[in-house]
PDB file of N, CA and C in Angstrom:
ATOM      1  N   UNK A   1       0.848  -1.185   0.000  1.00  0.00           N
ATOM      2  CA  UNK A   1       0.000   0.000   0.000  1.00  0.00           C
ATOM      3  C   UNK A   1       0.884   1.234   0.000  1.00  0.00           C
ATOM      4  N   UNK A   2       0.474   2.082  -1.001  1.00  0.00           N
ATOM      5  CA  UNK A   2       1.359   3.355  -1.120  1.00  0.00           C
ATOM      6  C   UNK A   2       1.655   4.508   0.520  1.00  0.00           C
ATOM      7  N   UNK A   3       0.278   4.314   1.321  1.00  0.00           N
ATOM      8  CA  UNK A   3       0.611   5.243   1.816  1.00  0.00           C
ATOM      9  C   UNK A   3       0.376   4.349   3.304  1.00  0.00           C
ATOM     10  N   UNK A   4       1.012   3.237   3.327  1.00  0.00           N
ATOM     11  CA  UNK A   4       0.966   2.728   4.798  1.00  0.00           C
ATOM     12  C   UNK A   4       1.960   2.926   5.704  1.00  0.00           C
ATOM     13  N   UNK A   5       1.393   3.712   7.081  1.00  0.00           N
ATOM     14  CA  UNK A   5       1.781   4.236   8.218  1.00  0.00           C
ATOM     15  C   UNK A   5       2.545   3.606   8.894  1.00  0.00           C
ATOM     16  N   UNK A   6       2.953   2.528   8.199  1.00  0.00           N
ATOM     17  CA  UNK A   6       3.476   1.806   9.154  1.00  0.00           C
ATOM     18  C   UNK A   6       5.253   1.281   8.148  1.00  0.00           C
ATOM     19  N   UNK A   7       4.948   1.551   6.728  1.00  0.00           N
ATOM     20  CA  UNK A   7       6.326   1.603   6.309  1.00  0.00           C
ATOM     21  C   UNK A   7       7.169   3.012   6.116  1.00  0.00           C
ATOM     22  N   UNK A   8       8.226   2.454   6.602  1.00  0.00           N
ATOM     23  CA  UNK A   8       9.402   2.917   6.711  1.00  0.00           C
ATOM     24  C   UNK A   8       9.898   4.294   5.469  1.00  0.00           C
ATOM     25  N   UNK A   9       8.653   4.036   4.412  1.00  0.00           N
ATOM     26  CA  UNK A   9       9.401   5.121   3.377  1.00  0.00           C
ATOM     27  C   UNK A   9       9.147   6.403   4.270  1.00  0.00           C
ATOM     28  N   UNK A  10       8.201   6.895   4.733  1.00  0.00           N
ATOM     29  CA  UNK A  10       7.582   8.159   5.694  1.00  0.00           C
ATOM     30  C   UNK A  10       8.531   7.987   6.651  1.00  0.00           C
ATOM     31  N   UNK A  11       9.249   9.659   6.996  1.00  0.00           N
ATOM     32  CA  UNK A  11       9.624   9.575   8.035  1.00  0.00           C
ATOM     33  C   UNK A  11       8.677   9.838   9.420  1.00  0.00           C
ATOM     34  N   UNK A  12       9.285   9.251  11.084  1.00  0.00           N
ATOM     35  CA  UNK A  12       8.768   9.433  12.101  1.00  0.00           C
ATOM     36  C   UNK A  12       7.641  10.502  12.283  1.00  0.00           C
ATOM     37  N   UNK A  13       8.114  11.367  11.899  1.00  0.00           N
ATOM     38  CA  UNK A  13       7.323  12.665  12.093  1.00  0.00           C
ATOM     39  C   UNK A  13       6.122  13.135  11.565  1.00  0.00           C
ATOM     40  N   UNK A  14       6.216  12.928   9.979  1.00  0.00           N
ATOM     41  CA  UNK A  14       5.280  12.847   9.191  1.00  0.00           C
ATOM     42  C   UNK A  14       4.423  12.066   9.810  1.00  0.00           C
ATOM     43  N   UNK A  15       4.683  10.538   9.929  1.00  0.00           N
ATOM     44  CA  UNK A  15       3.444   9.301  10.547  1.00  0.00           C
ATOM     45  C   UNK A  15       3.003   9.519  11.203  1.00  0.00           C
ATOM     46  N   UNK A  16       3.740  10.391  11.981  1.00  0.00           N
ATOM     47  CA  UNK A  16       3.250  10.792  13.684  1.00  0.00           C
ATOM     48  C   UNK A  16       1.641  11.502  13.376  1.00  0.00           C
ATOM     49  N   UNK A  17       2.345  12.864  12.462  1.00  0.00           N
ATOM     50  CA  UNK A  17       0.803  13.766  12.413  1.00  0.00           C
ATOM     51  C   UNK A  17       0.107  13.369  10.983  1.00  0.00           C
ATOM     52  N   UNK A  18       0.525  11.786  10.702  1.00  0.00           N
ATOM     53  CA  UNK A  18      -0.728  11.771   8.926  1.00  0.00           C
ATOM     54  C   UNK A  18      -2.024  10.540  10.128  1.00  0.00           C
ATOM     55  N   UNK A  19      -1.238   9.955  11.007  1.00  0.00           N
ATOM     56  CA  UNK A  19      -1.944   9.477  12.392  1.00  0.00           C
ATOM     57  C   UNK A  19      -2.607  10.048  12.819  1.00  0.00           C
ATOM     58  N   UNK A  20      -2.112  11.428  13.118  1.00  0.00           N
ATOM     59  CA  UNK A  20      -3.454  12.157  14.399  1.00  0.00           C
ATOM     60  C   UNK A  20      -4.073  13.293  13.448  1.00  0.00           C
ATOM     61  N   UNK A  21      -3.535  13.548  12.354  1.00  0.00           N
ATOM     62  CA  UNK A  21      -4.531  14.739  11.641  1.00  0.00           C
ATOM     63  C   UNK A  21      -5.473  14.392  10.162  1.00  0.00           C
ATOM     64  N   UNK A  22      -6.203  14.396   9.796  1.00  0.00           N
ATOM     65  CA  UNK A  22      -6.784  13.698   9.199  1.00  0.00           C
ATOM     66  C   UNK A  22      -6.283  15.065   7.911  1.00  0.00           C
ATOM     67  N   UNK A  23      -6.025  15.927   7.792  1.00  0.00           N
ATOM     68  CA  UNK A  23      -5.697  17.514   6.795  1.00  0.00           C
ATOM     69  C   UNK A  23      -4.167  17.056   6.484  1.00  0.00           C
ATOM     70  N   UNK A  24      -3.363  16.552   7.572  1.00  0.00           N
ATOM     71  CA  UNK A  24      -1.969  15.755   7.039  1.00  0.00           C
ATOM     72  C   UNK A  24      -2.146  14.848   6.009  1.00  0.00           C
ATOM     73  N   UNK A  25      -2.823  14.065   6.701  1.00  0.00           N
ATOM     74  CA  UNK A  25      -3.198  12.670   6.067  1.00  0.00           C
ATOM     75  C   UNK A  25      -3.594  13.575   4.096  1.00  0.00           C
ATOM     76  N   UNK A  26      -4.683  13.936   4.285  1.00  0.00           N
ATOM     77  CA  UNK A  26      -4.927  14.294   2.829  1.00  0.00           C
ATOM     78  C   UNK A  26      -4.620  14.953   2.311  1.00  0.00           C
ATOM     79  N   UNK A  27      -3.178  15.759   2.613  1.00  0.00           N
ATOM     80  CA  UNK A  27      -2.586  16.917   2.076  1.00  0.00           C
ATOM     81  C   UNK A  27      -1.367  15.559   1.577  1.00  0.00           C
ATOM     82  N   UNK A  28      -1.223  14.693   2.568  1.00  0.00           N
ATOM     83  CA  UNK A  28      -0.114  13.923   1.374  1.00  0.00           C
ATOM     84  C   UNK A  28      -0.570  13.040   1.073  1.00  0.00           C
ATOM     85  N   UNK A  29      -1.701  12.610   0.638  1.00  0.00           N
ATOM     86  CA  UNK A  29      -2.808  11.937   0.020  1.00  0.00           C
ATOM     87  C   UNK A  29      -2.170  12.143  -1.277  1.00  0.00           C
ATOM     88  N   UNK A  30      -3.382  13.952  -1.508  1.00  0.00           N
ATOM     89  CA  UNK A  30      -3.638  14.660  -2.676  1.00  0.00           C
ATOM     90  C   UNK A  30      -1.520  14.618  -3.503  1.00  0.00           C
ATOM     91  N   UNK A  31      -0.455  15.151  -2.597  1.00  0.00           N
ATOM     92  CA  UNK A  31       0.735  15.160  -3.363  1.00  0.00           C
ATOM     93  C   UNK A  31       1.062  14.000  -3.532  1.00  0.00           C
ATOM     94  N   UNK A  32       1.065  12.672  -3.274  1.00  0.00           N
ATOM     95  CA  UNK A  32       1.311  11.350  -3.647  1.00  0.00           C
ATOM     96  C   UNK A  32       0.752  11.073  -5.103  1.00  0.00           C
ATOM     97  N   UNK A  33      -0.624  11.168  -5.274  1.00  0.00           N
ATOM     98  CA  UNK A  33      -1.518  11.302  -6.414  1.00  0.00           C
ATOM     99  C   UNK A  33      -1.223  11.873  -7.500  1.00  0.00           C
ATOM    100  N   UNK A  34      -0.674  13.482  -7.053  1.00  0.00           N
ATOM    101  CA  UNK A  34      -0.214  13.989  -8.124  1.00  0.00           C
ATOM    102  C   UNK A  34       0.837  13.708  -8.681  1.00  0.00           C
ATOM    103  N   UNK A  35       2.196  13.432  -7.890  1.00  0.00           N
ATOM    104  CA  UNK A  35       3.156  12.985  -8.938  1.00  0.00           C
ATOM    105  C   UNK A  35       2.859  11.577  -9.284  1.00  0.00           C
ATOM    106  N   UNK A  36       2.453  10.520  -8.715  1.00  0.00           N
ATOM    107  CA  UNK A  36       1.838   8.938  -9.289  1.00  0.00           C
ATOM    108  C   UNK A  36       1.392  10.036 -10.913  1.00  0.00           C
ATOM    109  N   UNK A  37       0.183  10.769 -10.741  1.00  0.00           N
ATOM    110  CA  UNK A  37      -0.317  10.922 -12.360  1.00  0.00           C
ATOM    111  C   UNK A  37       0.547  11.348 -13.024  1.00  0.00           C
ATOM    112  N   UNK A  38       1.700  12.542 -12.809  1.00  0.00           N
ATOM    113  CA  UNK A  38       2.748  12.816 -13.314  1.00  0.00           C
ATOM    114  C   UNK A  38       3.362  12.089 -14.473  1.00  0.00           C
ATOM    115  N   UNK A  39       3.919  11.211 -13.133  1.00  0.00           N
ATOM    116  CA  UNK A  39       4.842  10.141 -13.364  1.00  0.00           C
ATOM    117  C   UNK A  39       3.949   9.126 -14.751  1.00  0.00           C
ATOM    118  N   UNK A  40       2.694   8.718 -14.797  1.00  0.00           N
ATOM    119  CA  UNK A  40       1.872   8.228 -15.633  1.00  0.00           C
ATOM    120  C   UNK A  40       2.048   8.906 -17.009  1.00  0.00           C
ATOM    121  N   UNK A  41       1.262  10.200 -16.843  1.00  0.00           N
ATOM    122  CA  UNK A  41       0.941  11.023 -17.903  1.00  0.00           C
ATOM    123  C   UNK A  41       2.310  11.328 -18.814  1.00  0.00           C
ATOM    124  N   UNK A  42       4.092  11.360 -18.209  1.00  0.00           N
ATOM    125  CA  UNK A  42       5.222  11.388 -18.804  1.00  0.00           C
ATOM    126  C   UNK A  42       5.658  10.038 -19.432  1.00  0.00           C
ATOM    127  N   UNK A  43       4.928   8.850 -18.816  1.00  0.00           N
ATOM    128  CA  UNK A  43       5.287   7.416 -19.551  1.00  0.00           C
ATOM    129  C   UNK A  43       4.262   7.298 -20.460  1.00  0.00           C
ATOM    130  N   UNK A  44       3.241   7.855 -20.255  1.00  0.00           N
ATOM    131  CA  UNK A  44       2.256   7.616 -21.278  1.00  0.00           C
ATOM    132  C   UNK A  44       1.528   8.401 -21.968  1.00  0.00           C
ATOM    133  N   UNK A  45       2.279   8.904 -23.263  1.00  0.00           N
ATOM    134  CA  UNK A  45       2.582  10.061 -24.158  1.00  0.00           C
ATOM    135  C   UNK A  45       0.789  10.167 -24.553  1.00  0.00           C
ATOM    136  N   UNK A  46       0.616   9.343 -25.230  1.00  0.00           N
ATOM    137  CA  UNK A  46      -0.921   9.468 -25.735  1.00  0.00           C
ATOM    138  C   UNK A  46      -2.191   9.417 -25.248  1.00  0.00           C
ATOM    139  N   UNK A  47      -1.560   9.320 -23.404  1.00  0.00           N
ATOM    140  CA  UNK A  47      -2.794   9.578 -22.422  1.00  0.00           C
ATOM    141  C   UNK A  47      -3.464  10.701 -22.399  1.00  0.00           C
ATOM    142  N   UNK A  48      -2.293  11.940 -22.200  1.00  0.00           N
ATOM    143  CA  UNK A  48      -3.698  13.249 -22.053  1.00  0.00           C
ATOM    144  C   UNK A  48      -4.603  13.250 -22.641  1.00  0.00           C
ATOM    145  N   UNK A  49      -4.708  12.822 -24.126  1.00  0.00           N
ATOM    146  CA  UNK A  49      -5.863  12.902 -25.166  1.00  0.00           C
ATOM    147  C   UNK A  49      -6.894  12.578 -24.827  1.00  0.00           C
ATOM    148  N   UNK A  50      -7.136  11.535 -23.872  1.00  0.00           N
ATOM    149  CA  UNK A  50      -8.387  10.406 -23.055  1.00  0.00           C
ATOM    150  C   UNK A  50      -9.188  11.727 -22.433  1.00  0.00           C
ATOM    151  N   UNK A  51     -10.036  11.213 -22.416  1.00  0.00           N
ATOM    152  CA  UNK A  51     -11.157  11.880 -21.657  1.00  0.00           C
ATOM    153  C   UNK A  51     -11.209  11.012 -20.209  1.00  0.00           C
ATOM    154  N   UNK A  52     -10.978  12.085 -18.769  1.00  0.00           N
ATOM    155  CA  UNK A  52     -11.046  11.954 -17.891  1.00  0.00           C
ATOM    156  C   UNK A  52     -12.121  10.306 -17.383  1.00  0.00           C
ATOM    157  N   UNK A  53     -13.447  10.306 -18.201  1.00  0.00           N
ATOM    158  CA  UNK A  53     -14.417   9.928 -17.721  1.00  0.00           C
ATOM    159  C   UNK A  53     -14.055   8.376 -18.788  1.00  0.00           C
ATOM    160  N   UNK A  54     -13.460   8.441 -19.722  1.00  0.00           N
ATOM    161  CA  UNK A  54     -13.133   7.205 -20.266  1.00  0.00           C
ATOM    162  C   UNK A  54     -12.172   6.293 -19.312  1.00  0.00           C
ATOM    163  N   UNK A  55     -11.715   7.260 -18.448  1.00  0.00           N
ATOM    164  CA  UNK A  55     -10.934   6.372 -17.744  1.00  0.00           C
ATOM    165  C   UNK A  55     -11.237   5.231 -16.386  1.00  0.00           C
ATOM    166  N   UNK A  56     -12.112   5.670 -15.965  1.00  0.00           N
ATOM    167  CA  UNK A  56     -13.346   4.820 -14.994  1.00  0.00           C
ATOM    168  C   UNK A  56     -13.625   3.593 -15.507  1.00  0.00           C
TER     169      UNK A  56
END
């Protein structure tokens, strides 16, 4: 699981408050997401073209 609290990629601190704040938690939710699509949308040249809703 990308964003489990319990591995080691997150440091101490971070876990500490993505644990007790739920605005942590989805503030590195939302930046995880974005570079994952990034990272997608640069390997996969002929994706932007798709329509959002084709992708569901």
């Amino acid at each position: 699981m990308l964003l489990s609290l319990t591995c080691g990629t997150w440091g101490k601190r971070l876990r500490y408050l993505m644990q007790r704040d739920g605005a942590v938690l989805n503030m590195v939710l939302r930046i995880s997401l974005r570079v994952i699509a990034k990272s997608l949308r640069s390997s996969s040249p002929g994706a932007e073209q798709l329509d959002k809703a084709d992708m569901v």
